[in-house]
N, C-alpha and C. Protein backbone atom coordinates (compact mmCIF):
# COMPACT_ATOMS: atom_id res chain seq x y z
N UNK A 1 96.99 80.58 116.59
CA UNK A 1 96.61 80.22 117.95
C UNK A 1 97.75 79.46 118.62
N UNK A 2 97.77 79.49 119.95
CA UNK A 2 98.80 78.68 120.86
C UNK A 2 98.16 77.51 120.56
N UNK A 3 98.97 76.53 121.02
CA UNK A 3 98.98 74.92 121.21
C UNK A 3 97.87 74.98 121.76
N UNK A 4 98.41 75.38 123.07
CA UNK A 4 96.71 75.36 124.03
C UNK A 4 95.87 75.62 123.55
N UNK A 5 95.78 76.40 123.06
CA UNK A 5 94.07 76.72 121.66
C UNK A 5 93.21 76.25 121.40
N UNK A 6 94.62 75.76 120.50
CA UNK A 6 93.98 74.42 119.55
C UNK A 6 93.60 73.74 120.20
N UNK A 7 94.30 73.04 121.37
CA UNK A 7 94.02 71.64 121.80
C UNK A 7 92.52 71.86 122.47
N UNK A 8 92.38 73.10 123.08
CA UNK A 8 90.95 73.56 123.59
C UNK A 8 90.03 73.67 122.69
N UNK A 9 90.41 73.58 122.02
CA UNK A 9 89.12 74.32 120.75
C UNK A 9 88.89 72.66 120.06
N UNK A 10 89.63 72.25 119.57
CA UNK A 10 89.49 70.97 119.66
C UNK A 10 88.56 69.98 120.10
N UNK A 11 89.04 69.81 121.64
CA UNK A 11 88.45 68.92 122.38
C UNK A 11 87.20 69.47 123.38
N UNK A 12 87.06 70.63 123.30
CA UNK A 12 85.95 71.27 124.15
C UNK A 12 84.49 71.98 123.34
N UNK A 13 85.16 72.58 121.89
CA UNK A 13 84.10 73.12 121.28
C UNK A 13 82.87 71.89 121.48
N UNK A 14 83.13 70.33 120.60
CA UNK A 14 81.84 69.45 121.12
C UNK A 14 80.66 69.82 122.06
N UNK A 15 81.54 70.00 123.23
CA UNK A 15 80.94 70.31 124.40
C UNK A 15 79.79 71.72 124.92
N UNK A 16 80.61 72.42 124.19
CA UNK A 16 80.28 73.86 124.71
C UNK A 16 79.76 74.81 123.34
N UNK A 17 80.33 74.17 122.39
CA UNK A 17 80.26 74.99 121.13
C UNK A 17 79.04 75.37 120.66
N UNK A 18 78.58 76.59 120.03
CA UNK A 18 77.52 76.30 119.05
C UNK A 18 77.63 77.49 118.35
N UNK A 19 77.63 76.42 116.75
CA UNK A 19 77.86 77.45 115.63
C UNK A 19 76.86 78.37 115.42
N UNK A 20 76.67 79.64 114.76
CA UNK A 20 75.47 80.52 114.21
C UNK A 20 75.69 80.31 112.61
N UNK A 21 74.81 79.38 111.95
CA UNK A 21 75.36 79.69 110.37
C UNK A 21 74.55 80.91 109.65
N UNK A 22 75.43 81.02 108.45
CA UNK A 22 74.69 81.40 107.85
C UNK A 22 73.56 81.70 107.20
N UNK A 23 73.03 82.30 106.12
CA UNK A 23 71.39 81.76 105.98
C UNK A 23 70.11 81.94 107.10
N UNK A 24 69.34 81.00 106.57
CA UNK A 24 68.15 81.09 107.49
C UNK A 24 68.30 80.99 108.53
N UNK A 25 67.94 81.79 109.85
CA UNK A 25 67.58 81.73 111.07
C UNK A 25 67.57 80.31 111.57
N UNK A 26 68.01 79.63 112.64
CA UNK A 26 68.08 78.84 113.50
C UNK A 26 67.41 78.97 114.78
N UNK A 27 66.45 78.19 115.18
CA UNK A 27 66.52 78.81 116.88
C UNK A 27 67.04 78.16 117.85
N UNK A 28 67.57 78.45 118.73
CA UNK A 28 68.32 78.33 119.82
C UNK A 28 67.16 77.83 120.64
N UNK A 29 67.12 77.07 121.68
CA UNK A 29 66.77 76.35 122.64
C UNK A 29 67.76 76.16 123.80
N UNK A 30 67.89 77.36 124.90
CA UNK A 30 68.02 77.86 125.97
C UNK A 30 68.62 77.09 126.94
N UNK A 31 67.28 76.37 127.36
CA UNK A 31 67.48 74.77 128.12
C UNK A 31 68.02 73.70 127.77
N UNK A 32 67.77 73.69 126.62
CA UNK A 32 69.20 72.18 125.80
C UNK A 32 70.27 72.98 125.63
N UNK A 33 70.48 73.59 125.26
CA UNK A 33 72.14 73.99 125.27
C UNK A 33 73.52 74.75 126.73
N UNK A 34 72.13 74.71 127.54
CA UNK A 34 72.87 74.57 128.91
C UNK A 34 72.54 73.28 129.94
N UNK A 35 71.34 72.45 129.56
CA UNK A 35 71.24 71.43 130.04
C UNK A 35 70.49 71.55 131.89
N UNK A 36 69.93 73.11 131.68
CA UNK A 36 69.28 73.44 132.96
C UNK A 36 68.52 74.59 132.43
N UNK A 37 67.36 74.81 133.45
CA UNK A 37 66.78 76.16 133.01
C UNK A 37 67.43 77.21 134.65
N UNK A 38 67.87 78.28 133.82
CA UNK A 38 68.63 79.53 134.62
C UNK A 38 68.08 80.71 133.55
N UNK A 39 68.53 81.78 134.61
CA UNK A 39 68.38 83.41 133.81
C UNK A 39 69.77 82.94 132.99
N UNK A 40 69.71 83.68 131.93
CA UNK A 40 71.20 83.56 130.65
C UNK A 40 71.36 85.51 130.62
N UNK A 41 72.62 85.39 130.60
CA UNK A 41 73.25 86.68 129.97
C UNK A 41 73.95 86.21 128.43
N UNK A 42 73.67 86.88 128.05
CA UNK A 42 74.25 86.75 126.41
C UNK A 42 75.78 87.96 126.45
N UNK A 43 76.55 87.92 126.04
CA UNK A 43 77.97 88.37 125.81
C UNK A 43 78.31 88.74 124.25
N UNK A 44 77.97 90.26 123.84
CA UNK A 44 78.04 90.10 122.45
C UNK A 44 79.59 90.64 122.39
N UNK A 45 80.50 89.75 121.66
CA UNK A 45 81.85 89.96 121.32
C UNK A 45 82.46 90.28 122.15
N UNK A 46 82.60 88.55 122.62
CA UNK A 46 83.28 88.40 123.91
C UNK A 46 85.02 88.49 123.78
N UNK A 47 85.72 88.87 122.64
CA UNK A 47 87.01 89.18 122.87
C UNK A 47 87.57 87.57 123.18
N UNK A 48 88.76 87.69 123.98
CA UNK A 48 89.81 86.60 124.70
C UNK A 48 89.16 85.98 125.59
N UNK A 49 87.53 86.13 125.97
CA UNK A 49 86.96 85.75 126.68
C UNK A 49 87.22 85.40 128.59
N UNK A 50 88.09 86.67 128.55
CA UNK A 50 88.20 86.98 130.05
C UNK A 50 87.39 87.50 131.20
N UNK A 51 86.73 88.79 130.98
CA UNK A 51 85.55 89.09 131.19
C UNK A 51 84.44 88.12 131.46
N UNK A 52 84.18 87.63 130.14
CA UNK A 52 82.86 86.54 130.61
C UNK A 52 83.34 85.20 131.30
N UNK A 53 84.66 84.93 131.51
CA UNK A 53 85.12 83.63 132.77
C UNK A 53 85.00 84.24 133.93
N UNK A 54 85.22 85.66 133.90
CA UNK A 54 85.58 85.85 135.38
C UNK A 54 83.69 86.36 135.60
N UNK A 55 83.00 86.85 134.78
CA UNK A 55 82.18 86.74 135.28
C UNK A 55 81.04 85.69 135.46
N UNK A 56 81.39 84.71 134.80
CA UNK A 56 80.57 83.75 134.74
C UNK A 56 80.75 83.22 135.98
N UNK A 57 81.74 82.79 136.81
CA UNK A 57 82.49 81.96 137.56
C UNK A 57 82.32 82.62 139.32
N UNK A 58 81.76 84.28 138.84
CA UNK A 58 81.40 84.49 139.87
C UNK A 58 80.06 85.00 139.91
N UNK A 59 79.19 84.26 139.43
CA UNK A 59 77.78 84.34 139.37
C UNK A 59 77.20 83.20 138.27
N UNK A 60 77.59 81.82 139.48
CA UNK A 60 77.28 80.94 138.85
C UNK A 60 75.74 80.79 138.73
N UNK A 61 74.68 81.29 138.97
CA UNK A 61 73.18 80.71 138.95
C UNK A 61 72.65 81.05 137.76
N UNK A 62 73.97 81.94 136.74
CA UNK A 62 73.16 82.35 135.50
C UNK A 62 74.05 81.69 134.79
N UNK A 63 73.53 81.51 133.39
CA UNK A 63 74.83 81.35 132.33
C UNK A 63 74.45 82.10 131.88
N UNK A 64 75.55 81.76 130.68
CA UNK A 64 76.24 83.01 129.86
C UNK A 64 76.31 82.06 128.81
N UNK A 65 76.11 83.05 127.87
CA UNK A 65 76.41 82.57 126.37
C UNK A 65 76.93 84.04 125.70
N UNK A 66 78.20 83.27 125.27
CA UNK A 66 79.00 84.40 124.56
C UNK A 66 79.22 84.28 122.83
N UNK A 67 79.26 85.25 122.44
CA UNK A 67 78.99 84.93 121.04
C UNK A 67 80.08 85.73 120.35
N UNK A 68 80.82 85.20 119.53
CA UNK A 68 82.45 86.07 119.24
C UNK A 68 82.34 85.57 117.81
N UNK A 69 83.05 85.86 116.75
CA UNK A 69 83.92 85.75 115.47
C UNK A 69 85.23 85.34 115.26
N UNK A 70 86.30 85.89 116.18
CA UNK A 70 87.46 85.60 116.26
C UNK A 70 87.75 84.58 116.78
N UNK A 71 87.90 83.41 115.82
CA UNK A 71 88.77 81.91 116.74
C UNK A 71 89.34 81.89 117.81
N UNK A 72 90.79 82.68 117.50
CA UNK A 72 91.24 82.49 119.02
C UNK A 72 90.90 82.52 120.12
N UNK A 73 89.76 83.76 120.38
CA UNK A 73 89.55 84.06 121.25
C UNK A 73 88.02 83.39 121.57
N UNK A 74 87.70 82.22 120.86
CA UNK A 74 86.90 81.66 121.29
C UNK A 74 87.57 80.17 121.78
N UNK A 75 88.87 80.04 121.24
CA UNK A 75 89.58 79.25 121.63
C UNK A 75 90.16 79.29 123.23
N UNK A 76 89.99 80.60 123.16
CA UNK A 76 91.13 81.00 124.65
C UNK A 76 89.93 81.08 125.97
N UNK A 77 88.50 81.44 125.26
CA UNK A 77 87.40 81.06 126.18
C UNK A 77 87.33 79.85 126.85
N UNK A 78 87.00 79.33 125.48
CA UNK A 78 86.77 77.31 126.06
C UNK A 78 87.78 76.86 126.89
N UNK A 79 89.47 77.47 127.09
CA UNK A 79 90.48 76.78 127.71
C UNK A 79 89.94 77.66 129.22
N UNK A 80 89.59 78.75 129.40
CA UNK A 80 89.19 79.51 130.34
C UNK A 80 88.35 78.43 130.88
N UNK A 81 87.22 78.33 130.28
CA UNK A 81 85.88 77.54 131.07
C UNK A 81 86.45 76.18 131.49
N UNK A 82 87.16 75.26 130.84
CA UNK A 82 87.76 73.83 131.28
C UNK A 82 88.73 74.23 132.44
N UNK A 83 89.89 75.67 132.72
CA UNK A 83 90.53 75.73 133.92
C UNK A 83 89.73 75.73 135.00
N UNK A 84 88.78 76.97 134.72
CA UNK A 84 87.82 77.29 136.08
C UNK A 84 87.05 76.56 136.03
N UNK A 85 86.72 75.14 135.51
CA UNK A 85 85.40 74.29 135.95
C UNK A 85 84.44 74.62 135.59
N UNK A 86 83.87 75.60 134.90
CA UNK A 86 82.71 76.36 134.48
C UNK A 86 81.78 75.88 133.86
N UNK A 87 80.62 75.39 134.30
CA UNK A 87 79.58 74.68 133.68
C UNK A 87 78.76 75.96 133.14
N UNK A 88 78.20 77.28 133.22
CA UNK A 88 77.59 78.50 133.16
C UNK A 88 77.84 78.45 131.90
N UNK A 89 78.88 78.00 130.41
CA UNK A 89 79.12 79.17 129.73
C UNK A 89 79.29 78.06 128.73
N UNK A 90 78.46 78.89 127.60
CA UNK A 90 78.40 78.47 126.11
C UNK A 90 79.24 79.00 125.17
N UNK A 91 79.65 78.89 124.36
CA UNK A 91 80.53 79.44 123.48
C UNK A 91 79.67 79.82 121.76
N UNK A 92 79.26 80.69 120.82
CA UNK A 92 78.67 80.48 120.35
C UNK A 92 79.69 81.37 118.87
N UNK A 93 79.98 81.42 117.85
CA UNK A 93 80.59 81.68 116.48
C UNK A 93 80.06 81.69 115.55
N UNK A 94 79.63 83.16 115.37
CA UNK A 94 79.09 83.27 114.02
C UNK A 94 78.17 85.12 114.27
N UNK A 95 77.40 85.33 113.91
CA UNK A 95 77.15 86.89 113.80
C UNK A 95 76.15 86.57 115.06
N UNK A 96 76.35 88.02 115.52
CA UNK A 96 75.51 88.04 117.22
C UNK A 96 74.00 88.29 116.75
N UNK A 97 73.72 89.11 115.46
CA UNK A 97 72.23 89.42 115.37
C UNK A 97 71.51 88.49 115.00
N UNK A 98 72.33 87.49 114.04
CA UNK A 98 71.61 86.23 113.79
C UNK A 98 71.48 85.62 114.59
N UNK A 99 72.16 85.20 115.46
CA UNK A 99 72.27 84.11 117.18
C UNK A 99 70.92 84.70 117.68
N UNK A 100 70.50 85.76 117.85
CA UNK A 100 69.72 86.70 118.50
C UNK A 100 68.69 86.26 117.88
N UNK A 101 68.02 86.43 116.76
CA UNK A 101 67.24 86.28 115.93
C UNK A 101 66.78 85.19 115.84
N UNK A 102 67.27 83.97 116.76
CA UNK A 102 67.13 82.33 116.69
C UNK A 102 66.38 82.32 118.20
N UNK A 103 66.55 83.54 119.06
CA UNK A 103 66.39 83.18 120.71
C UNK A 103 64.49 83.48 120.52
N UNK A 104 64.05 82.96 121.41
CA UNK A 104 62.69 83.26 121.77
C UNK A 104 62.13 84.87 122.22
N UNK A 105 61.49 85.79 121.92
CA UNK A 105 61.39 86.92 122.72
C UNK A 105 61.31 86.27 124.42
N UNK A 106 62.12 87.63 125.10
CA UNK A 106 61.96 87.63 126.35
C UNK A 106 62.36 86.54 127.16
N UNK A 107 63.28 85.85 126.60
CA UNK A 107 64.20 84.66 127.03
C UNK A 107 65.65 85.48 127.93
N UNK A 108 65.67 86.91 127.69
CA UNK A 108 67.20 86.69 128.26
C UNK A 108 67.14 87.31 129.60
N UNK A 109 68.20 87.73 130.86
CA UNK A 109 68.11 88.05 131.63
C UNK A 109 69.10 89.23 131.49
N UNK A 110 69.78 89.54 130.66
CA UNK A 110 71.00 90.62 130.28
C UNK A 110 71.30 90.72 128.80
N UNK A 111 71.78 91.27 128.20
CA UNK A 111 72.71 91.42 127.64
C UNK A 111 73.81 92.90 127.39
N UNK A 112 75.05 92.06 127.21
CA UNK A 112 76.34 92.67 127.50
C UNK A 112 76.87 93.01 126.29
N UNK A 113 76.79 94.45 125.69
CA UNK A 113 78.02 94.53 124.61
C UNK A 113 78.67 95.82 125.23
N UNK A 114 79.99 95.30 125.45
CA UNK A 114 81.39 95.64 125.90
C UNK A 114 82.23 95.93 125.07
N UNK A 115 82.78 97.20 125.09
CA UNK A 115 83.90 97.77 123.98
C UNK A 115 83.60 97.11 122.41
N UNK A 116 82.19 97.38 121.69
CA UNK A 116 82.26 97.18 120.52
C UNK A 116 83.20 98.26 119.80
N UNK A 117 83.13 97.56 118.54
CA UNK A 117 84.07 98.20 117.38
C UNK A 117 83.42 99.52 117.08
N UNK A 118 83.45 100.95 117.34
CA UNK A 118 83.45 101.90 117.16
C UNK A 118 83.17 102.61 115.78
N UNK A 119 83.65 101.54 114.69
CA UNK A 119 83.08 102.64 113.44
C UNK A 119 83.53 103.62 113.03
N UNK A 120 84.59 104.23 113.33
CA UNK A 120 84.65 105.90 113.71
C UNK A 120 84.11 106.61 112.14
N UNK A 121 84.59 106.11 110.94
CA UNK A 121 83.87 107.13 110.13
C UNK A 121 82.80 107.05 109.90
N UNK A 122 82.00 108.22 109.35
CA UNK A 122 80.66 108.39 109.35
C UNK A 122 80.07 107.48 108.62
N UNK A 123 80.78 107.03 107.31
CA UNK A 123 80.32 106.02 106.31
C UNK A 123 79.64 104.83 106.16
N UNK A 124 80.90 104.48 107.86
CA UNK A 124 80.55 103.05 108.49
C UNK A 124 79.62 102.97 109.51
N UNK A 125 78.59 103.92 109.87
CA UNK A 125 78.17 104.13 110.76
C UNK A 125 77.24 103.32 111.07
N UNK A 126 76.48 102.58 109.70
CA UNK A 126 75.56 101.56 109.69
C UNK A 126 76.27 100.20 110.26
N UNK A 127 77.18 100.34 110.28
CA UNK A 127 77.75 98.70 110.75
C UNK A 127 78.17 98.63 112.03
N UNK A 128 77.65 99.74 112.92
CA UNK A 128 77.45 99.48 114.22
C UNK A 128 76.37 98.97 114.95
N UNK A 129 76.93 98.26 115.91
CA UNK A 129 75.78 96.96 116.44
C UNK A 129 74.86 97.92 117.42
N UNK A 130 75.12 98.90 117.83
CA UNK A 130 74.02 99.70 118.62
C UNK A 130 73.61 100.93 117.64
N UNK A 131 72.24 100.80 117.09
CA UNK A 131 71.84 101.14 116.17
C UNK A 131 70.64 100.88 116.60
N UNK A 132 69.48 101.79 116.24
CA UNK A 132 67.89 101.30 115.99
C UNK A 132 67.21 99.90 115.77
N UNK A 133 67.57 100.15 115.23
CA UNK A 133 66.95 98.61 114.42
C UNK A 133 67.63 97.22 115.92
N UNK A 134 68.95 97.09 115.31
CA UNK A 134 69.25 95.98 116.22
C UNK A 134 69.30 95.80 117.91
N UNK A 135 68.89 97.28 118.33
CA UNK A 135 68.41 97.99 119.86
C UNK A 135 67.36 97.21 120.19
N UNK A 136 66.30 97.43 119.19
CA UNK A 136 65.16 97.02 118.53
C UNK A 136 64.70 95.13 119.09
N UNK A 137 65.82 94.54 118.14
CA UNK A 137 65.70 93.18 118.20
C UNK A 137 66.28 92.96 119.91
N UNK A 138 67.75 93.22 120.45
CA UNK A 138 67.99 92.69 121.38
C UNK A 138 67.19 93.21 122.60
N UNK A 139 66.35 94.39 122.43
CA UNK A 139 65.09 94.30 124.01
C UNK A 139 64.10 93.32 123.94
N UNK A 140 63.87 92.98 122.23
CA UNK A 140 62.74 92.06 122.43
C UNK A 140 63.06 91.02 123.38
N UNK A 141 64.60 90.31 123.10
CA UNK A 141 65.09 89.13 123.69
C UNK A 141 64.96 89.07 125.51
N UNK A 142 65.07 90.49 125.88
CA UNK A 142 65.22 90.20 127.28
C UNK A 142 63.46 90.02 127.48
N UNK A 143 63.73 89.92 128.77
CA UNK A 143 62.38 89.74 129.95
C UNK A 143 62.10 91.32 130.62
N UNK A 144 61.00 91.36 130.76
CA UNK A 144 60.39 93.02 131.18
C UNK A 144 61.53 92.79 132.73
N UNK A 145 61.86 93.92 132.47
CA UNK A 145 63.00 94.08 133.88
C UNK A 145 64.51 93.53 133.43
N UNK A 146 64.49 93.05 132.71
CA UNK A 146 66.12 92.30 132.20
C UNK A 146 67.07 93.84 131.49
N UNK A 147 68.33 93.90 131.53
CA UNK A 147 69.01 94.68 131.19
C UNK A 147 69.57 94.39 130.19
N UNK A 148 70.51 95.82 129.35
CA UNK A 148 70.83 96.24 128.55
C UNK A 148 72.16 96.58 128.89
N UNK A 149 73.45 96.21 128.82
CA UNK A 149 74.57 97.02 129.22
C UNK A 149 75.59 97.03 128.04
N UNK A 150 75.72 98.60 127.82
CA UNK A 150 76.93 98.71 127.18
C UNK A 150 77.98 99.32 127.45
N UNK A 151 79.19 98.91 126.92
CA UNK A 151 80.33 100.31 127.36
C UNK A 151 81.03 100.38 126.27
N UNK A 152 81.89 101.23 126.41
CA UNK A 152 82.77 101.73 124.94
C UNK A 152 83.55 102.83 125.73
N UNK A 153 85.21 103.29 125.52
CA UNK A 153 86.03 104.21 125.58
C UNK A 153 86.03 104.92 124.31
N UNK A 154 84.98 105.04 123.10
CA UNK A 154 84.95 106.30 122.60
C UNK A 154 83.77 107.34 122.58
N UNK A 155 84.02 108.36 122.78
CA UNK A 155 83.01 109.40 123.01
C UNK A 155 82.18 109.41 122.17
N UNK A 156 82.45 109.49 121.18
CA UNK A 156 80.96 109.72 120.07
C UNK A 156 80.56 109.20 120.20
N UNK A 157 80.86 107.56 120.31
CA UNK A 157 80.02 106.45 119.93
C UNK A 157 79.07 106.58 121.28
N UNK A 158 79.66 106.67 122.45
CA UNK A 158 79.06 106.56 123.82
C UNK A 158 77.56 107.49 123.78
N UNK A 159 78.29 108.83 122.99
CA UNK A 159 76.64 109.57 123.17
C UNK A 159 75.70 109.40 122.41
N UNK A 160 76.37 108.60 120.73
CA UNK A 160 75.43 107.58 119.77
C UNK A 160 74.61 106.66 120.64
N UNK A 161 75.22 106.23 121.32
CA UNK A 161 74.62 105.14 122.09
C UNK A 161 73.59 105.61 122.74
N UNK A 162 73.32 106.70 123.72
CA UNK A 162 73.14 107.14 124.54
C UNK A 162 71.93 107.43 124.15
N UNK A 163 72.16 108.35 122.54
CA UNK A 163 71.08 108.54 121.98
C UNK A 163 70.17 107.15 121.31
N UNK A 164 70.46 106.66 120.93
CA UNK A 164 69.77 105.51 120.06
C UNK A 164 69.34 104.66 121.32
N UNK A 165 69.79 104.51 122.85
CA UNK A 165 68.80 103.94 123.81
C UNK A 165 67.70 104.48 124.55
N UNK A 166 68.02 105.76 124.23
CA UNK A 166 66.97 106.93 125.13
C UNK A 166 65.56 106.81 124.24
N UNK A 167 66.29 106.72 122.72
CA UNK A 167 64.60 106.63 121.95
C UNK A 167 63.64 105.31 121.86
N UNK A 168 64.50 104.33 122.47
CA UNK A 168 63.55 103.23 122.46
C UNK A 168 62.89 103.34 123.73
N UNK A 169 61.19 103.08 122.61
CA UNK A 169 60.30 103.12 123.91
C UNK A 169 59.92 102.69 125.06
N UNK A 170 60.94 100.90 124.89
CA UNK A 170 60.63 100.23 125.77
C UNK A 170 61.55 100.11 126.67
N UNK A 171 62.83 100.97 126.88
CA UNK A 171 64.22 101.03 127.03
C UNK A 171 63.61 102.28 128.79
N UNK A 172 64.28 101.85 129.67
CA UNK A 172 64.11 103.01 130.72
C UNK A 172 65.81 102.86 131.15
N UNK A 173 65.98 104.28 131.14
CA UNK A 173 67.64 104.44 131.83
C UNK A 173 68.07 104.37 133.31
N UNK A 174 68.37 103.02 133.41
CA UNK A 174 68.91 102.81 134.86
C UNK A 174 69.30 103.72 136.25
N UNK A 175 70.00 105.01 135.03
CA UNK A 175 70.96 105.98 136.11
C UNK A 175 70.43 106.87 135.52
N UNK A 176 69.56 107.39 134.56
CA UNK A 176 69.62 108.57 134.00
C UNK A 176 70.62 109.36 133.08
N UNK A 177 71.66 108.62 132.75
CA UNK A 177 72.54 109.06 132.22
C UNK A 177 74.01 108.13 132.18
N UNK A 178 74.84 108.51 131.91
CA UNK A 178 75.97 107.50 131.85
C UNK A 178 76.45 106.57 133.51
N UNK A 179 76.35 105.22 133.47
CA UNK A 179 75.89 104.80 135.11
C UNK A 179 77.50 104.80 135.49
N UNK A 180 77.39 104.46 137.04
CA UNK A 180 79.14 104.54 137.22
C UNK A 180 79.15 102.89 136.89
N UNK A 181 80.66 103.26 137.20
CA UNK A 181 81.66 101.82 136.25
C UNK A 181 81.04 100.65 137.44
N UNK A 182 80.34 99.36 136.95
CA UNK A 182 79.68 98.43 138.02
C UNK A 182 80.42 97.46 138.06
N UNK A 183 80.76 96.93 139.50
CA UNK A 183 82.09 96.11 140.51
C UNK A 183 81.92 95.17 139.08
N UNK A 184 80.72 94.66 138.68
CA UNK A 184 80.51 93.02 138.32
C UNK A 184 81.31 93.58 136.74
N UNK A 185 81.55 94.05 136.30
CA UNK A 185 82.39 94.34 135.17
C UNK A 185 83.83 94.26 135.29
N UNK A 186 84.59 92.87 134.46
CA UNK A 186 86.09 93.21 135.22
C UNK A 186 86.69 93.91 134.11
N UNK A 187 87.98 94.78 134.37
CA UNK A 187 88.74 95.71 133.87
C UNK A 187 89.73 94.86 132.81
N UNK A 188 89.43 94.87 131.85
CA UNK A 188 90.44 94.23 131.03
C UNK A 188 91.55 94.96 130.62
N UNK A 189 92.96 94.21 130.00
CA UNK A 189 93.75 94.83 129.40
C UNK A 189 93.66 96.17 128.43
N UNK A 190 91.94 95.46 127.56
CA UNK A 190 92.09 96.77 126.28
C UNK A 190 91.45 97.59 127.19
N UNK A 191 90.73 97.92 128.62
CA UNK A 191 89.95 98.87 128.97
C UNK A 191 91.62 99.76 130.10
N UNK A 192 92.22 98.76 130.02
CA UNK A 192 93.36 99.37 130.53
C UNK A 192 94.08 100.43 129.92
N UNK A 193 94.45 99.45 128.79
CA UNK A 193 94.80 100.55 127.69
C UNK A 193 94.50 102.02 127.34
N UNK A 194 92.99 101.78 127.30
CA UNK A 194 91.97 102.99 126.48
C UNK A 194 92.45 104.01 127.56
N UNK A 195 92.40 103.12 129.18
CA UNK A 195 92.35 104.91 130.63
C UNK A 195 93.89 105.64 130.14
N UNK A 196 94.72 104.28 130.03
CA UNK A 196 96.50 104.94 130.04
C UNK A 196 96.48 105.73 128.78
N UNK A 197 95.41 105.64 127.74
CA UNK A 197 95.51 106.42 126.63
C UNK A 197 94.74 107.82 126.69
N UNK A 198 94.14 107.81 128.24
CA UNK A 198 93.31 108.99 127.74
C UNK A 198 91.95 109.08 127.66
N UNK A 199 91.21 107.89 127.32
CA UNK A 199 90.33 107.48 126.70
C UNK A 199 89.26 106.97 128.14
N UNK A 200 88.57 107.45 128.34
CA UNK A 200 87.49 107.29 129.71
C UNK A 200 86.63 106.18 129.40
N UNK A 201 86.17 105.28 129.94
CA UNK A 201 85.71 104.59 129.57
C UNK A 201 83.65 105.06 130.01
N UNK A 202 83.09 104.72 129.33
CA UNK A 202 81.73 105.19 129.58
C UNK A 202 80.61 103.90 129.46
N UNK A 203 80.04 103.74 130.73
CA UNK A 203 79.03 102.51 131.01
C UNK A 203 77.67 103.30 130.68
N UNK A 204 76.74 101.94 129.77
CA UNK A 204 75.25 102.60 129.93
C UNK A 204 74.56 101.36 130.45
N UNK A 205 73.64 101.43 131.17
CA UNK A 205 72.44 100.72 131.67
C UNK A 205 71.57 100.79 131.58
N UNK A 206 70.60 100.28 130.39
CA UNK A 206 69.11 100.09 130.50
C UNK A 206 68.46 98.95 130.98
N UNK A 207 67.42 99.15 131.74
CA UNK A 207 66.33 97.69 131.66
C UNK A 207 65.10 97.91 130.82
N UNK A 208 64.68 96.95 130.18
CA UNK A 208 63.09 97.02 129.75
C UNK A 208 62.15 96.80 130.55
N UNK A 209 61.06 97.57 130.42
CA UNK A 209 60.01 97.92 130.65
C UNK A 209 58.97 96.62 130.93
């Protein structure tokens, strides 16, 4: 990590941090850990945490709680949220299904997974986070009408996806099909990458029922 990192990660996690351990389930309490009651979007693998500053910052009446693995880039969040002033945004480290698994049903107002890890061989196919089962757990979390958004620049996975949201019962498709790319999503470097590579990027939108 840069200096800055550290020194963010440091002196801000206190503030903003919250671990997911291992083991038994924890639950999360919504209102104490933002210190207000608001709609929350949850952020599963929030990356360098660019995306969720810029969107947090411009839709302050919700927070956000982002939930990542990679230090740095939970490091490079927290320095994000202390530049822009950002009271909206939690920082959270440790596995997203467990974090999930701690929330109340029907507590959330969104959730966001953005360019997950793809999987590509068949082998690994179970260790993708949009899957049945964990589809399953994160609609319970939202509120009837709360959304579902994912995206990904690889094809298979996109129509995996596509398929594994169409069969949940409680899942209705926003657009009917793959939605167009929405303003409130900002364009990151790796989504930059993926177009200059070729690689289309593909948005889905569900809300529950």
């Amino acid at each position: 990590m840069s200096d800055r990192q550290t020194d963010a990660l440091g002196r801000l996690w206190p503030a903003y941090g919250l671990n997911v351990p291992d083991g038994p389930v924890v639950p999360v309490d919504l209102p104490d850990l933002f210190g207000r009651r608001a709609p929350v979007v949850l952020e599963i693998g929030s990356g360098m945490g660019d995306s969720t500053a810029a969107m947090a910052a411009a839709d302050p009446d919700r927070d956000y709680l982002a939930v990542e693995v990679h230090t740095p880039g939970i490091a490079n969040l927290l320095d994000l949220v202390e530049r822009g002033g950002l009271r909206n945004v939690r920082v959270a480290e440790g596995d997203a299904l467990s974090l999930v698994s701690g929330l109340p049903e029907g507590v959330l107002d969104a959730v966001h997974v953005f360019f997950p890890d793809p999987w590509p061989k068949t082998r690994h196919h179970k260790r993708r986070i949009i899957q049945p089962a964990h589809v399953a757990l994160l609609r319970s979390r939202l509120r009837s009408g709360g959304t579902l958004h994912c995206a990904t620049d690889w094809a298979e996975y996109a129509e995996a996806m596509r398929e594994t949201l169409d069969a949940d019962p409680e899942l209705v498709d926003a657009y009917g099909g793959f939605a167009p790319r929405p303003a409130h999503r900002p364009v990151t470097k790796f989504e930059r990458r993926a177009i200059t590579a070729g690689r289309p990027v593909a948005d889905l939108i569900y809300r529950r029922r």
